[in-house]
Protein backbone atom coordinates (compact mmCIF):
# COMPACT_ATOMS: atom_id res chain seq x y z
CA UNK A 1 86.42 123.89 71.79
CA UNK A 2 89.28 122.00 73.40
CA UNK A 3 92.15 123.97 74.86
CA UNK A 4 95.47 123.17 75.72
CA UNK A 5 95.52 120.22 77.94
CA UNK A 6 97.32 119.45 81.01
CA UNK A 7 98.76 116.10 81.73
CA UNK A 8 96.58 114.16 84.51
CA UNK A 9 98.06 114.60 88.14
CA UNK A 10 97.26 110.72 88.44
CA UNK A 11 99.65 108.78 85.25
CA UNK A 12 101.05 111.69 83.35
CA UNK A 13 99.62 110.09 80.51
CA UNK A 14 96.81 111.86 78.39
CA UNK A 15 94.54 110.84 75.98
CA UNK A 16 93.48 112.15 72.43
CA UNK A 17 89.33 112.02 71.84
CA UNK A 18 87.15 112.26 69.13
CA UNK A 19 85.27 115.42 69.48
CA UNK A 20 82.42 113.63 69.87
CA UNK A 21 83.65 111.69 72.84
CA UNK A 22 84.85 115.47 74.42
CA UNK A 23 81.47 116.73 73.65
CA UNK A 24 79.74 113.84 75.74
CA UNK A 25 81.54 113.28 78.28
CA UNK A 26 82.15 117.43 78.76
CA UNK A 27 78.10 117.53 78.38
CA UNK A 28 77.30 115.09 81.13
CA UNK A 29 80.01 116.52 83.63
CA UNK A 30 77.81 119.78 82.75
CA UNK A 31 74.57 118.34 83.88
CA UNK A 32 76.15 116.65 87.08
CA UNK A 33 77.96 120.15 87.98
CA UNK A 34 74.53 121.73 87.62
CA UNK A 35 72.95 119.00 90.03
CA UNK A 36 75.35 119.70 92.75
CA UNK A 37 75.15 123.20 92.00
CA UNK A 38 71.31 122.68 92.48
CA UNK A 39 72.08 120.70 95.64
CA UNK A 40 74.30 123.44 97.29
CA UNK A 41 71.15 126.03 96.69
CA UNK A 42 68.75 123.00 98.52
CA UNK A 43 71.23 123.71 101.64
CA UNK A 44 71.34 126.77 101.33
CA UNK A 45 67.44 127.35 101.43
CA UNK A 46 67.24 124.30 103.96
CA UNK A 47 65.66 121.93 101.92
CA UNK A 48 63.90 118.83 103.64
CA UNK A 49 66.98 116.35 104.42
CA UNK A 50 65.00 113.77 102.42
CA UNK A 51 64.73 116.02 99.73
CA UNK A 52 68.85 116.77 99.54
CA UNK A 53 69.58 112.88 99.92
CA UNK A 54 67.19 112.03 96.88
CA UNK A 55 69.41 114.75 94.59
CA UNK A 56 72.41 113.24 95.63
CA UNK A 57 71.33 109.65 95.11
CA UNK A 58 70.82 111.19 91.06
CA UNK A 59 73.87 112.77 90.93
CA UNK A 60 75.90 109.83 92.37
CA UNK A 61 73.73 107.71 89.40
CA UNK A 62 74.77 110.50 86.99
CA UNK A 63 78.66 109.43 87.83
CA UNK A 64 78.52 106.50 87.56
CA UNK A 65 76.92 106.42 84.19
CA UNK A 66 79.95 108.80 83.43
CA UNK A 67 82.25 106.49 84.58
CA UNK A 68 80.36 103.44 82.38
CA UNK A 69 80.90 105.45 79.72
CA UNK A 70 84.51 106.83 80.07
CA UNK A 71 85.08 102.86 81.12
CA UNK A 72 83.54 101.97 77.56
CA UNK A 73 85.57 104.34 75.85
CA UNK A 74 88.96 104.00 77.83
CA UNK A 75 88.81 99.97 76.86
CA UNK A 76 87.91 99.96 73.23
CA UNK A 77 90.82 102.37 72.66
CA UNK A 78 93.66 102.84 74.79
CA UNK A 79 93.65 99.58 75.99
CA UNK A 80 92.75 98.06 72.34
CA UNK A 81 95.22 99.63 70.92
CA UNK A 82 98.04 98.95 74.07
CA UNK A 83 97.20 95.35 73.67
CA UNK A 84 97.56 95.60 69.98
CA UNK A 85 100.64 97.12 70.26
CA UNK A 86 102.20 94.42 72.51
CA UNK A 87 101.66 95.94 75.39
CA UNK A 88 99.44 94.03 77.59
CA UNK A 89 100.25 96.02 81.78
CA UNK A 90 97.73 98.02 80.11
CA UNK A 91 95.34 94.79 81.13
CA UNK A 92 97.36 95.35 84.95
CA UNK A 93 96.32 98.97 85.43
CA UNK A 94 92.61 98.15 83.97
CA UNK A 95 92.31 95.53 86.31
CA UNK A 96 93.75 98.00 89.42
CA UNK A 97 91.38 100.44 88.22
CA UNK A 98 88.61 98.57 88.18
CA UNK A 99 89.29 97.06 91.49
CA UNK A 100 89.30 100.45 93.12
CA UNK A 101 86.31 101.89 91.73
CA UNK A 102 84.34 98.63 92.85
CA UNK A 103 85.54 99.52 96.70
């Protein structure tokens, strides 16, 4: 179950999901912790290079799905509902946002 939050280090802002959206999104940084744990244990038993780069090529897929997602869900709420609300730098920091993680 969800526990006390902690503002982000980033904004300071925070957000309030469904527990749906928790479960998800806490379920797929699961899997991705458990292919870089995976990937850490390759090393470890010194895997065949080609081997290590093919796991990390799935678990850099596996983030950016999570980041589709959490992209998804980030627009049709908190910005909906800034934009809604009159406040439309929400469109600014979307746009900066977006522009970084396309770098």
């Amino acid at each position: 179950m969800k526990e006390e939050k902690e503002k982000c280090c980033c904004t300071g802002k925070t957000k309030k999901r469904t527990e749906q959206e928790y479960k998800d999104l806490c379920n797929r940084l699961s899997r991705i912790e458990g292919q870089v744990r995976g990937v850490k244990k390759m090393v470890e038993e010194d895997a065949y290079c080609i081997d290590i780069l093919m796991q990390v090529s799935a678990i850099t897929s596996a983030l950016n799905s999570f980041n589709k997602v959490l992209m998804a869900n980030h627009i049709k709420s908190c910005v909906k509902e800034n934009v809604q609300n009159g406040n439309e730098e929400i469109i600014d920091e979307l746009v900066q946002t977006m522009q970084k993680l396309m770098k």
